[in-house]
PDB file of N, CA and C in Angstrom:
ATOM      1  N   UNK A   1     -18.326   2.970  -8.381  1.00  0.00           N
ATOM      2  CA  UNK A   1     -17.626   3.285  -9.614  1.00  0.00           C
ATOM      3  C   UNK A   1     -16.148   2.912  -9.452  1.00  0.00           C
ATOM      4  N   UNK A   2     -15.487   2.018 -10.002  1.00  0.00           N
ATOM      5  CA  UNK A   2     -14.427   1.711 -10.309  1.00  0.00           C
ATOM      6  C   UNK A   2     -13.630   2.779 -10.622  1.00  0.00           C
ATOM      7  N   UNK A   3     -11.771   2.999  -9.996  1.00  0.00           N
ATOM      8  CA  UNK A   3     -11.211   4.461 -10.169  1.00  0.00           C
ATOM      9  C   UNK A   3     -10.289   3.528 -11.384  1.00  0.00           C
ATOM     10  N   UNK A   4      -9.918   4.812 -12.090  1.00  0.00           N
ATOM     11  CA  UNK A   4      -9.200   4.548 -13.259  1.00  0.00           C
ATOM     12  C   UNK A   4      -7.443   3.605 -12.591  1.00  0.00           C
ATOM     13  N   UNK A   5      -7.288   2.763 -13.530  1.00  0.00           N
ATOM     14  CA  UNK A   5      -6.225   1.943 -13.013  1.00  0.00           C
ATOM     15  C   UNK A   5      -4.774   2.837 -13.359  1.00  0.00           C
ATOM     16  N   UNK A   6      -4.525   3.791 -13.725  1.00  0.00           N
ATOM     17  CA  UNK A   6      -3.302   4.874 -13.522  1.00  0.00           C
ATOM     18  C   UNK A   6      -3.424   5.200 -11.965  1.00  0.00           C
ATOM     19  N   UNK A   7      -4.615   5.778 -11.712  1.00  0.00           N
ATOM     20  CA  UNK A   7      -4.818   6.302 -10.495  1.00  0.00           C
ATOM     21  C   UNK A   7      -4.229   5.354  -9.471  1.00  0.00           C
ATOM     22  N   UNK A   8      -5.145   4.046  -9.895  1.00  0.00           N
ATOM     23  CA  UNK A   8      -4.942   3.117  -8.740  1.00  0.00           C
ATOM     24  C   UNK A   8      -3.099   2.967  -8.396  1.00  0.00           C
ATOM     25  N   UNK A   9      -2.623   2.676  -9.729  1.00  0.00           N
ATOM     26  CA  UNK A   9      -1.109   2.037  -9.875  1.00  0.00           C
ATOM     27  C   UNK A   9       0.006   3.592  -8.953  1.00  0.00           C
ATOM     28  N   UNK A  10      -1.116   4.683  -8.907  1.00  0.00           N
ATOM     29  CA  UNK A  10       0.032   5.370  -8.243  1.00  0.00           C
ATOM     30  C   UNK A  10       0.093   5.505  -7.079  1.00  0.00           C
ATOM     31  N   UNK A  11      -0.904   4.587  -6.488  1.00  0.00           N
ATOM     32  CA  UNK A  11      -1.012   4.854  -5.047  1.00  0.00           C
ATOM     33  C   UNK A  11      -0.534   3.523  -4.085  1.00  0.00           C
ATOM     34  N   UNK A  12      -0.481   2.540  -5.476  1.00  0.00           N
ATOM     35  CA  UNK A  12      -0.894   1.379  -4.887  1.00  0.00           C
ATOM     36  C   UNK A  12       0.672   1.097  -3.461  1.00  0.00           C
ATOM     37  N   UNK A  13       1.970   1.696  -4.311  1.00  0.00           N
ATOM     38  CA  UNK A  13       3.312   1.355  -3.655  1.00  0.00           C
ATOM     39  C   UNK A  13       3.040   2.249  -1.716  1.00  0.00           C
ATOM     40  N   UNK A  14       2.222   3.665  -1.871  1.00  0.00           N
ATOM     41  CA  UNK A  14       2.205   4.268  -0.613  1.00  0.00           C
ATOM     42  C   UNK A  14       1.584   3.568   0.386  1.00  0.00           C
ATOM     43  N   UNK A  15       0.230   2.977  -0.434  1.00  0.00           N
ATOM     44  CA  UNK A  15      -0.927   2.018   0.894  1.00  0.00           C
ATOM     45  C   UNK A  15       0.385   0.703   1.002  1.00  0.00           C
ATOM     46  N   UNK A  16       0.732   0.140   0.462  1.00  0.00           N
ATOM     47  CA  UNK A  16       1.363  -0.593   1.176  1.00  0.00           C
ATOM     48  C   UNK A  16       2.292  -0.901   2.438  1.00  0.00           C
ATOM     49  N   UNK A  17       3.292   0.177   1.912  1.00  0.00           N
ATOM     50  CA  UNK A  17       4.416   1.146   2.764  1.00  0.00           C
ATOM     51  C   UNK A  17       3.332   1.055   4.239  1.00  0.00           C
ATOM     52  N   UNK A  18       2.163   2.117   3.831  1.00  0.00           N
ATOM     53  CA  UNK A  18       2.068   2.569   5.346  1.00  0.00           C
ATOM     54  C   UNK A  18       1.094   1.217   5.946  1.00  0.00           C
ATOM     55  N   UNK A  19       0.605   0.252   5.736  1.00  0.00           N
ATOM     56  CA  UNK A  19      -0.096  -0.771   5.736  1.00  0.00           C
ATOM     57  C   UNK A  19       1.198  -1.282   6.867  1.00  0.00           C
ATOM     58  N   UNK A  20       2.429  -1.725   6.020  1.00  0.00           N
ATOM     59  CA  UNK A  20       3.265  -2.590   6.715  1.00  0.00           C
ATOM     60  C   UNK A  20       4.369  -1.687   7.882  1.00  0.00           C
ATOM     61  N   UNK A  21       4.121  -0.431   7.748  1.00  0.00           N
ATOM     62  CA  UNK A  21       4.561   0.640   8.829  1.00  0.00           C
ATOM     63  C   UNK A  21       3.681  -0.262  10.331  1.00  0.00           C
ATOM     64  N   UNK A  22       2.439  -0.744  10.063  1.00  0.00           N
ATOM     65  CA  UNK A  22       1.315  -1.059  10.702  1.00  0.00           C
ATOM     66  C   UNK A  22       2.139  -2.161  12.019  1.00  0.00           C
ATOM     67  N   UNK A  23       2.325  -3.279  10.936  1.00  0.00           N
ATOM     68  CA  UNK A  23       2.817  -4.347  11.190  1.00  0.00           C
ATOM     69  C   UNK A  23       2.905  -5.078   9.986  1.00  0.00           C
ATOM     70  N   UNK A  24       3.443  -6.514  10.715  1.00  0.00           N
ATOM     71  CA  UNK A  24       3.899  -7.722   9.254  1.00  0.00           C
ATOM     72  C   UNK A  24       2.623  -7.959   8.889  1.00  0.00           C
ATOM     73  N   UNK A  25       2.525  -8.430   7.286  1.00  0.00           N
ATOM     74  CA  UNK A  25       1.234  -8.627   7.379  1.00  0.00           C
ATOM     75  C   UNK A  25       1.934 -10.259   5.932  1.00  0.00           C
ATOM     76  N   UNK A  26       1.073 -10.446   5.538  1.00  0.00           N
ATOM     77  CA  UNK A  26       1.463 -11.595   4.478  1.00  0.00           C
ATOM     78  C   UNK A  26      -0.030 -11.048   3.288  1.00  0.00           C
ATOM     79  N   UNK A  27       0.514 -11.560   2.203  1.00  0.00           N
ATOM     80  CA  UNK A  27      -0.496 -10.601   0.625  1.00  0.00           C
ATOM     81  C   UNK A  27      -1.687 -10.690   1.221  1.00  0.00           C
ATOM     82  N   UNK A  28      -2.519 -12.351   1.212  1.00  0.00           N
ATOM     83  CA  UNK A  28      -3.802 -11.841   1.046  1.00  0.00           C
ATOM     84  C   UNK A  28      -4.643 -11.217   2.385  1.00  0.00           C
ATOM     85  N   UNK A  29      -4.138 -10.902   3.317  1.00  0.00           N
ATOM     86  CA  UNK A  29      -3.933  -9.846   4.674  1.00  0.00           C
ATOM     87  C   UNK A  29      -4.047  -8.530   4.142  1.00  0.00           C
ATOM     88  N   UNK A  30      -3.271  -8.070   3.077  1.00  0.00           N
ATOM     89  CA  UNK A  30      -3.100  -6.772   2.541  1.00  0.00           C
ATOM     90  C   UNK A  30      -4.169  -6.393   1.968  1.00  0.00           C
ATOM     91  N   UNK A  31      -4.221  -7.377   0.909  1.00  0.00           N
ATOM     92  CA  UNK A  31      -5.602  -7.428   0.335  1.00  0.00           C
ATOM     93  C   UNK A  31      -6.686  -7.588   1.095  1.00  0.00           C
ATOM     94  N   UNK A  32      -7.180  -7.947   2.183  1.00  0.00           N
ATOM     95  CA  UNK A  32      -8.157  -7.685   2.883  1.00  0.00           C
ATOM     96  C   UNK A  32      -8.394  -6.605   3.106  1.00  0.00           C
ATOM     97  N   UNK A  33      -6.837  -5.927   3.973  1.00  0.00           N
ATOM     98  CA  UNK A  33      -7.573  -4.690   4.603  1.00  0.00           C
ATOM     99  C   UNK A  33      -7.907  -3.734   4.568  1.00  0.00           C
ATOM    100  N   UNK A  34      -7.127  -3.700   2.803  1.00  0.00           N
ATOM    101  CA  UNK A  34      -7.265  -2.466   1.861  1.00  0.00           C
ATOM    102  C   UNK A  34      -8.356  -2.439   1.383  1.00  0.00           C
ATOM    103  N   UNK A  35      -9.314  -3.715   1.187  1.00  0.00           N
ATOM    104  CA  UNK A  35     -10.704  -3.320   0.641  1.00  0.00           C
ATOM    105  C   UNK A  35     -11.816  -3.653   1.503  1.00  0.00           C
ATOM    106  N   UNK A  36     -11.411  -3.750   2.643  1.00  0.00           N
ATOM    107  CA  UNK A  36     -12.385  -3.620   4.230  1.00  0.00           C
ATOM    108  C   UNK A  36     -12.482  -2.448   4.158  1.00  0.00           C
ATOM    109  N   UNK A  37     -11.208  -1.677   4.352  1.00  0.00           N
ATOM    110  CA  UNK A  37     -10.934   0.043   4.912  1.00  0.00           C
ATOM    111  C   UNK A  37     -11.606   0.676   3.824  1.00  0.00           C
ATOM    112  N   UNK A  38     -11.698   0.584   3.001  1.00  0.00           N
ATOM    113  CA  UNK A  38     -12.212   1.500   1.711  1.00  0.00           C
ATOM    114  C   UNK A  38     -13.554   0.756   1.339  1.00  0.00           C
ATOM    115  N   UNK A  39     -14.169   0.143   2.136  1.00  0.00           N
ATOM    116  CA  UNK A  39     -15.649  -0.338   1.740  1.00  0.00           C
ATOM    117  C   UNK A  39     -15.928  -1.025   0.692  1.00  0.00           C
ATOM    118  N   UNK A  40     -14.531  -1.516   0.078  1.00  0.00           N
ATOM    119  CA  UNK A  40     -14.943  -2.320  -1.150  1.00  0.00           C
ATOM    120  C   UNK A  40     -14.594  -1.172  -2.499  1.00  0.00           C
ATOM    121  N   UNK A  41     -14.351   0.006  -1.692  1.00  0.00           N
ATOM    122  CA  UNK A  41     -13.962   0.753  -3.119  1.00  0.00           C
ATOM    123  C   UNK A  41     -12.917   0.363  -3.972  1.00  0.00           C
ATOM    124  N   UNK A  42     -11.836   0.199  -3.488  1.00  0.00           N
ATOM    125  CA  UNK A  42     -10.195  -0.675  -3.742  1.00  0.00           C
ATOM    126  C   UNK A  42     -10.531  -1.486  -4.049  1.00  0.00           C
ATOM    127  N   UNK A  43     -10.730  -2.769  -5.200  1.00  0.00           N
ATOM    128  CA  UNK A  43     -11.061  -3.770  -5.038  1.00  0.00           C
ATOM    129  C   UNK A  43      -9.854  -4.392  -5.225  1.00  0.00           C
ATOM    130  N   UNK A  44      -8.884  -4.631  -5.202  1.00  0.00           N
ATOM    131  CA  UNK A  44      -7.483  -5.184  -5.381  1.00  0.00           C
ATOM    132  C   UNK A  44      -7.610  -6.685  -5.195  1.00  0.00           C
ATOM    133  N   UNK A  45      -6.874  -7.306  -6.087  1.00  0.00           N
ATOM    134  CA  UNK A  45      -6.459  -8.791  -6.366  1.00  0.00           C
ATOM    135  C   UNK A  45      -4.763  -8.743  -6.220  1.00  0.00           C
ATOM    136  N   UNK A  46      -4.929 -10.358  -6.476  1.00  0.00           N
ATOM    137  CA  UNK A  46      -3.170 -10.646  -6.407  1.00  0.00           C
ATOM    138  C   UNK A  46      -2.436 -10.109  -7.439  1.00  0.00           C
ATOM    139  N   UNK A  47      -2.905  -9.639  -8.522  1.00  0.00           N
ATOM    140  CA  UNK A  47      -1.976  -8.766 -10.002  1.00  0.00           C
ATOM    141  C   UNK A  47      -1.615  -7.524  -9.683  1.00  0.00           C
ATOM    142  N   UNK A  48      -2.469  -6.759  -8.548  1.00  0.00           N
ATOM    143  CA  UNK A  48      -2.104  -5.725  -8.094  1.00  0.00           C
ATOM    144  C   UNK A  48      -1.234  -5.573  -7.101  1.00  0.00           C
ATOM    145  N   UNK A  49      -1.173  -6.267  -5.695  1.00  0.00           N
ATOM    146  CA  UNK A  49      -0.046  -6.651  -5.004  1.00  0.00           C
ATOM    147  C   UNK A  49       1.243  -7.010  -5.292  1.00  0.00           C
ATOM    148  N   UNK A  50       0.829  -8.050  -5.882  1.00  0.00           N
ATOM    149  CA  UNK A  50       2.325  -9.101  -5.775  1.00  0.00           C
ATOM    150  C   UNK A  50       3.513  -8.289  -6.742  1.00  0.00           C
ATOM    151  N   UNK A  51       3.283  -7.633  -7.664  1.00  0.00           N
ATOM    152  CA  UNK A  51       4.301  -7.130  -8.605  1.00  0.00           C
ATOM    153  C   UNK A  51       4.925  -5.618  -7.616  1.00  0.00           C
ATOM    154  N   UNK A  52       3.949  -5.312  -6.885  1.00  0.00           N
ATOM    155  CA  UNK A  52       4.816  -4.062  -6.273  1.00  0.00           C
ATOM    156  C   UNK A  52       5.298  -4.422  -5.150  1.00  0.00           C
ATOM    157  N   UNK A  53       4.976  -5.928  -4.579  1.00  0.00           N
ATOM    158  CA  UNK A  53       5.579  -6.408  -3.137  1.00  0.00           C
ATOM    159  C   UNK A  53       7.225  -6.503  -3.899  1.00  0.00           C
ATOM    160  N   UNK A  54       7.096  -7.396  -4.996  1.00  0.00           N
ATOM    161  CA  UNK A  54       8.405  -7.902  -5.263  1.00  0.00           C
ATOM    162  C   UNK A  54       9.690  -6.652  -5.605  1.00  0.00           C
ATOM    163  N   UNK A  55       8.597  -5.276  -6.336  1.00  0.00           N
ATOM    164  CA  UNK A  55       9.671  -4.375  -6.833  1.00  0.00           C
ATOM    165  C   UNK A  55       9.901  -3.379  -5.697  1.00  0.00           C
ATOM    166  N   UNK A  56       8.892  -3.621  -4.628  1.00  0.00           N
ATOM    167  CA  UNK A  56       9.455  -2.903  -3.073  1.00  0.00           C
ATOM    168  C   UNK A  56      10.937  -3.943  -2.179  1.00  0.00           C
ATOM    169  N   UNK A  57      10.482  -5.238  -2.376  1.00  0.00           N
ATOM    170  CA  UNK A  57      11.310  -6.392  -1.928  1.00  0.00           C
ATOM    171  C   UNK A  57      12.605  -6.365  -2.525  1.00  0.00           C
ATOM    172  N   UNK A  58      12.774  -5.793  -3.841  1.00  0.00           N
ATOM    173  CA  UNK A  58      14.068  -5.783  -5.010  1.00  0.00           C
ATOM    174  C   UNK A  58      14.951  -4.371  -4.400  1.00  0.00           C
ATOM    175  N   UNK A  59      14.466  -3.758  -3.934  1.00  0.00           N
ATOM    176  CA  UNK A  59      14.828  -2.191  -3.594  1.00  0.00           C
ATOM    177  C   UNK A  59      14.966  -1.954  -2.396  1.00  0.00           C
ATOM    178  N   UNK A  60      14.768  -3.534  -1.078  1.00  0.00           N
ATOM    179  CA  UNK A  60      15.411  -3.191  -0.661  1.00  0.00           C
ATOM    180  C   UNK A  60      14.703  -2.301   0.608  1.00  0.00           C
ATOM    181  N   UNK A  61      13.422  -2.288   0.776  1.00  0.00           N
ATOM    182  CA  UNK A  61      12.901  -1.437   1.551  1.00  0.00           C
ATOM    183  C   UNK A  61      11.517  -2.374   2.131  1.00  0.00           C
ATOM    184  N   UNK A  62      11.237  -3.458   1.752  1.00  0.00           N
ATOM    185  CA  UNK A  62      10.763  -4.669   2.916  1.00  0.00           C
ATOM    186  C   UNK A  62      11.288  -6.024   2.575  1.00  0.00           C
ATOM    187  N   UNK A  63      10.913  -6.719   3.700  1.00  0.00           N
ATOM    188  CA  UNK A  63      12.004  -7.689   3.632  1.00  0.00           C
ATOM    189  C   UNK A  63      10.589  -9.421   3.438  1.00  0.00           C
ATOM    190  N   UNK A  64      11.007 -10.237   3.176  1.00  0.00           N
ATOM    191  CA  UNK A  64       9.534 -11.051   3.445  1.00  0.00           C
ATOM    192  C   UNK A  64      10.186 -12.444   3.916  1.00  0.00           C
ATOM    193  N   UNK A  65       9.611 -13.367   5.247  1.00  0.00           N
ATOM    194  CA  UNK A  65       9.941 -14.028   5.745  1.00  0.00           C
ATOM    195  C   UNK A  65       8.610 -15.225   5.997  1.00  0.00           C
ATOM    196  N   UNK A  66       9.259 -16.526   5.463  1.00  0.00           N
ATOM    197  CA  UNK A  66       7.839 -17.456   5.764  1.00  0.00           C
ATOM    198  C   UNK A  66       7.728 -17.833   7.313  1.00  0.00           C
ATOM    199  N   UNK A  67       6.385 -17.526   7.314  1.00  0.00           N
ATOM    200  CA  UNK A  67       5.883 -18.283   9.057  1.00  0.00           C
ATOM    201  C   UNK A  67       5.378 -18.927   8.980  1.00  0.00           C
ATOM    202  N   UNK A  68       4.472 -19.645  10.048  1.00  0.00           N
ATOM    203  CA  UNK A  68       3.154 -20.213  10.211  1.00  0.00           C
ATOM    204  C   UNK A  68       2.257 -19.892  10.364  1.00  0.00           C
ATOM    205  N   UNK A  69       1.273 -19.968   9.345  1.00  0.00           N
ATOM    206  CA  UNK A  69      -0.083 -19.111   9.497  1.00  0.00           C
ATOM    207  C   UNK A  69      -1.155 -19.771  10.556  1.00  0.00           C
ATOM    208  N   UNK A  70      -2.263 -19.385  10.265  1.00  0.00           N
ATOM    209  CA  UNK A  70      -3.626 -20.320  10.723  1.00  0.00           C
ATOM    210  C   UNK A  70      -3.347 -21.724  10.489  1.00  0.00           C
ATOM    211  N   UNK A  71      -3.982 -22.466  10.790  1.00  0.00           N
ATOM    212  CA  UNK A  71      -3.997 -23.713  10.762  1.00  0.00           C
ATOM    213  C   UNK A  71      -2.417 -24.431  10.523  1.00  0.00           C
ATOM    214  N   UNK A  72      -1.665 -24.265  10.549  1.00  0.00           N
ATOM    215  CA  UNK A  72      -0.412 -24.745  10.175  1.00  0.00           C
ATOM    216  C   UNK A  72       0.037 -24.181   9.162  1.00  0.00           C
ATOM    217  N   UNK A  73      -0.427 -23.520   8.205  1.00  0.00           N
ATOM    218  CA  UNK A  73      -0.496 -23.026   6.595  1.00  0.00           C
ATOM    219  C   UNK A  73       0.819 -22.113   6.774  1.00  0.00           C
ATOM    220  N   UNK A  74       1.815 -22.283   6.018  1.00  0.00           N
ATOM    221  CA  UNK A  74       2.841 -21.534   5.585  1.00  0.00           C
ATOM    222  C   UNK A  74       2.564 -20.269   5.383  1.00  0.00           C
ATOM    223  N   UNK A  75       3.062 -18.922   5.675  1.00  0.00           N
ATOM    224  CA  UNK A  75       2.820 -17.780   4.773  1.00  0.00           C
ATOM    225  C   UNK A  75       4.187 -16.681   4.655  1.00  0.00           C
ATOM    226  N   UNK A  76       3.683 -16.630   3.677  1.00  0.00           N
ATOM    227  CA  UNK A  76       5.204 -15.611   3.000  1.00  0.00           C
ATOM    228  C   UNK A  76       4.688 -13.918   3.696  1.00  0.00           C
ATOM    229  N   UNK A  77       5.208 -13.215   5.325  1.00  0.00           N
ATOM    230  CA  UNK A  77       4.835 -11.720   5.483  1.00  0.00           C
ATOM    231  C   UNK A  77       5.968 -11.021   5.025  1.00  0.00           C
ATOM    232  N   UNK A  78       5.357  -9.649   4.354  1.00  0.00           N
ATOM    233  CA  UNK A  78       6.437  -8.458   4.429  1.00  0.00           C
ATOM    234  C   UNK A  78       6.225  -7.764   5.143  1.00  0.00           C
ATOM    235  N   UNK A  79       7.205  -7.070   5.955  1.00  0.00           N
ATOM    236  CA  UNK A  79       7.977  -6.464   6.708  1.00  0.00           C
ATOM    237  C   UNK A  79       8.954  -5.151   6.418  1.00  0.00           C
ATOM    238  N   UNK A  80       8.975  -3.956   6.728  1.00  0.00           N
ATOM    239  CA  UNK A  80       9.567  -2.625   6.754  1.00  0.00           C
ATOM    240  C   UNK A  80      10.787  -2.998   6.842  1.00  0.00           C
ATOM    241  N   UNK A  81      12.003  -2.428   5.802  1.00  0.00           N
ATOM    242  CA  UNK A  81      13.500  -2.774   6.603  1.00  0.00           C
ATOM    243  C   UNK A  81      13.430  -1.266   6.741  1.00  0.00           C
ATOM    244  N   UNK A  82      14.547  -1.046   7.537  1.00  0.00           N
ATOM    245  CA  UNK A  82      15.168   0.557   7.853  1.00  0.00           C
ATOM    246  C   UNK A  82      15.126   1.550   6.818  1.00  0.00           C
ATOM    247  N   UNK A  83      14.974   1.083   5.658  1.00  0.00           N
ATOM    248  CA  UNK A  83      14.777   1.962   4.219  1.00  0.00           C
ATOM    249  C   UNK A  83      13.823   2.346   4.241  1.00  0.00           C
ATOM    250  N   UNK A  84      12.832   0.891   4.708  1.00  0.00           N
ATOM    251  CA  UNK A  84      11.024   1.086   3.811  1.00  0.00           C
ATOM    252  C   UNK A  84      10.377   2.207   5.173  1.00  0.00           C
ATOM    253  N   UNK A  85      11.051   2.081   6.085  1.00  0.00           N
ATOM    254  CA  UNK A  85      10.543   3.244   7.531  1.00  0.00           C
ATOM    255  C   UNK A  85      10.650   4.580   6.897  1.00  0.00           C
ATOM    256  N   UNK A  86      12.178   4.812   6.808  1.00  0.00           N
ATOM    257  CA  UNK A  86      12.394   5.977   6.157  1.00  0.00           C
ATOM    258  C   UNK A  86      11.201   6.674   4.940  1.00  0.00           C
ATOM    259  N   UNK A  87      11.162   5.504   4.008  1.00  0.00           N
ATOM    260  CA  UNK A  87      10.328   5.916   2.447  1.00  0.00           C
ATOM    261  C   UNK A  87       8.752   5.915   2.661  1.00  0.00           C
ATOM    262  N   UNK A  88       8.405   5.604   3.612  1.00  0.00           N
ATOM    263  CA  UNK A  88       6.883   5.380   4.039  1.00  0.00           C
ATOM    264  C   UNK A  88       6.969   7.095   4.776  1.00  0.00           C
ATOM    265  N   UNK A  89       7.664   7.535   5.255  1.00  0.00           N
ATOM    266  CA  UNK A  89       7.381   8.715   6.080  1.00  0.00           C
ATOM    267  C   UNK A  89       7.016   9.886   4.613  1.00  0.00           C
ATOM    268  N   UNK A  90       8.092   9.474   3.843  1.00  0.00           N
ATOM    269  CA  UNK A  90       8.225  10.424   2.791  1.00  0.00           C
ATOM    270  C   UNK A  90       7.171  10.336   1.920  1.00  0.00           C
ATOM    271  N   UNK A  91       6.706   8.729   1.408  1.00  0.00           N
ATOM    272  CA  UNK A  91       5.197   8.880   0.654  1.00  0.00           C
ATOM    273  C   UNK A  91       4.062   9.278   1.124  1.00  0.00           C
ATOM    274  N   UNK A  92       3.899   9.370   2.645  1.00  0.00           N
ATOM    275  CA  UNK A  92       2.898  10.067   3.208  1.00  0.00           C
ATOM    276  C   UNK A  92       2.486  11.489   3.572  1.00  0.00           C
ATOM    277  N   UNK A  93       3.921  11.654   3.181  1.00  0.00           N
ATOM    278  CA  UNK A  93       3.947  13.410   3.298  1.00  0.00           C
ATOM    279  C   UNK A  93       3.986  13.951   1.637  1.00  0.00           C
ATOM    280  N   UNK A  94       4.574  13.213   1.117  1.00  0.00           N
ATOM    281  CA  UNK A  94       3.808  13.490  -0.262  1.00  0.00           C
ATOM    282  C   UNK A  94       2.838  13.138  -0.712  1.00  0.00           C
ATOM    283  N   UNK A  95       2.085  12.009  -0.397  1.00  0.00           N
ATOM    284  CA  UNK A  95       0.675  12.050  -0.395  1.00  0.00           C
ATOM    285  C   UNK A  95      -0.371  13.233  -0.184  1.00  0.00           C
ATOM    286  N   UNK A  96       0.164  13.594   1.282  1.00  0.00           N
ATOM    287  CA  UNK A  96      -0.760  14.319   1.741  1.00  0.00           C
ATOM    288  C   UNK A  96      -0.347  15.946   1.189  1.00  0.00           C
ATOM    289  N   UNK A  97       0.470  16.083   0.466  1.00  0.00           N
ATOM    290  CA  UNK A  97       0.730  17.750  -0.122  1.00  0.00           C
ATOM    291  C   UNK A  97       0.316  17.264  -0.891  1.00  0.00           C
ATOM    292  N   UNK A  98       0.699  16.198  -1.998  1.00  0.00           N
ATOM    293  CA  UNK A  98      -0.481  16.070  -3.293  1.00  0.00           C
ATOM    294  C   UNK A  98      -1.789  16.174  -3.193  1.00  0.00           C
ATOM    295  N   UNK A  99      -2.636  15.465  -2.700  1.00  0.00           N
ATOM    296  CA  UNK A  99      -4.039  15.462  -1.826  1.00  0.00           C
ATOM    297  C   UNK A  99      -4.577  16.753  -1.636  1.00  0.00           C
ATOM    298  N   UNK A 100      -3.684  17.661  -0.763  1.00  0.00           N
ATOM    299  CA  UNK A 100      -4.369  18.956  -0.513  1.00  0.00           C
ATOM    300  C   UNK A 100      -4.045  20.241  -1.838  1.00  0.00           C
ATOM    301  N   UNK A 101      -3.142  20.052  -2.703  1.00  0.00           N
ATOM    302  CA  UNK A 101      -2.794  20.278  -4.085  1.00  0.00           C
ATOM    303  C   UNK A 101      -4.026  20.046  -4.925  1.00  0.00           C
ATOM    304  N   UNK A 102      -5.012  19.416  -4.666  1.00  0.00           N
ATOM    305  CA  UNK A 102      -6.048  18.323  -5.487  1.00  0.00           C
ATOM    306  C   UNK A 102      -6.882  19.155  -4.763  1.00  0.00           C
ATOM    307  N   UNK A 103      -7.457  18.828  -3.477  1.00  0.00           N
ATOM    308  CA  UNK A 103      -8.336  19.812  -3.107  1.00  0.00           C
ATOM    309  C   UNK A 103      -8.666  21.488  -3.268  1.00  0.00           C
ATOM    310  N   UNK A 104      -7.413  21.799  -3.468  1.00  0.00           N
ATOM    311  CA  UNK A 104      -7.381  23.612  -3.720  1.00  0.00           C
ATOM    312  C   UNK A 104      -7.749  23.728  -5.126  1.00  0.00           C
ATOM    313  N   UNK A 105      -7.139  22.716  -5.856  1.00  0.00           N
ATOM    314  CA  UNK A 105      -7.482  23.340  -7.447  1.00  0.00           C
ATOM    315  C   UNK A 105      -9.101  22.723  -7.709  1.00  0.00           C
ATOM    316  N   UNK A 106      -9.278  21.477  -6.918  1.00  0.00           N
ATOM    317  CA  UNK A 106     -10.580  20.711  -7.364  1.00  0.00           C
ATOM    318  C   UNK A 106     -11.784  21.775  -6.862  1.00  0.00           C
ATOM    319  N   UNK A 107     -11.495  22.126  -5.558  1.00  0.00           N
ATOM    320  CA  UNK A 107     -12.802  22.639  -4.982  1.00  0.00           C
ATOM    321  C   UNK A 107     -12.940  23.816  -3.734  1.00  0.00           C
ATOM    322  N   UNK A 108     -11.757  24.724  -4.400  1.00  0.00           N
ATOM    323  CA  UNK A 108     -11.737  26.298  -3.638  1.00  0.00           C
ATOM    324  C   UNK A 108     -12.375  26.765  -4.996  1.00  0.00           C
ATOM    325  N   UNK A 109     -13.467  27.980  -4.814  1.00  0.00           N
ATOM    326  CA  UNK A 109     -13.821  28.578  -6.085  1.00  0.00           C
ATOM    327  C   UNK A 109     -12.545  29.678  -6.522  1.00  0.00           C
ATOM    328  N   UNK A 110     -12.871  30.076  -7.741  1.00  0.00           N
ATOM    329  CA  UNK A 110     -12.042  30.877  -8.506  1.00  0.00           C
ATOM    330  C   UNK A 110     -11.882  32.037  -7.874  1.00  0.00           C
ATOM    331  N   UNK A 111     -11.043  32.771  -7.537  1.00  0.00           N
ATOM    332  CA  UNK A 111     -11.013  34.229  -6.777  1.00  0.00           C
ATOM    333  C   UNK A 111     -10.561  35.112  -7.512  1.00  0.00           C
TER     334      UNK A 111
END
């Protein structure tokens, strides 16, 4: 079942963050591993990436540098600057109080 695309769009800026906390990675890398790790649940394309790489890239909190990929192939990776370290600690800890916020009201019974 496909999750509603609000849902998706609010999560999409945290998986990244902590993705590239990981290491450098370049888009369609991202896009792999986000819908390896989630079994195909995530199904994410380039419309979903690329607009929050650029408005994470605008702000200043990863940085993106071309290398050499496989075969010789150019690739554009992003990379954590000293900001995006900082803001990745903070979306994960708000993640995870939202998350358990979700669990108490979703599925503690009524007392």
């Amino acid at each position: 079942m496909p999750f509603d695309s609000d849902l998706m769009r609010a999560t999409v800026e945290t998986i990244i963050l902590q993705l590239l906390d990981e290491r450098a990675m370049y888009g369609y890398e991202i896009i792999k591993v986000v819908n390896e790790r989630t079994d195909g649940a995530f199904r994410w394309k380039e419309g979903t990436l690329y607009p929050c790489l650029h408005r994470l890239e605008g702000a200043g909190v990863i940085a993106s540098q071309w290398r050499e990929g496989d075969f010789g192939k150019p690739r554009k990776y992003y990379a954590l600057t000293h900001a995006g370290r900082a803001l990745v600690k903070e979306k994960v800890a708000e993640w995870q109080s939202f998350a358990a916020a979700m669990q108490a009201v979703l599925f503690q019974p009524a007392g």
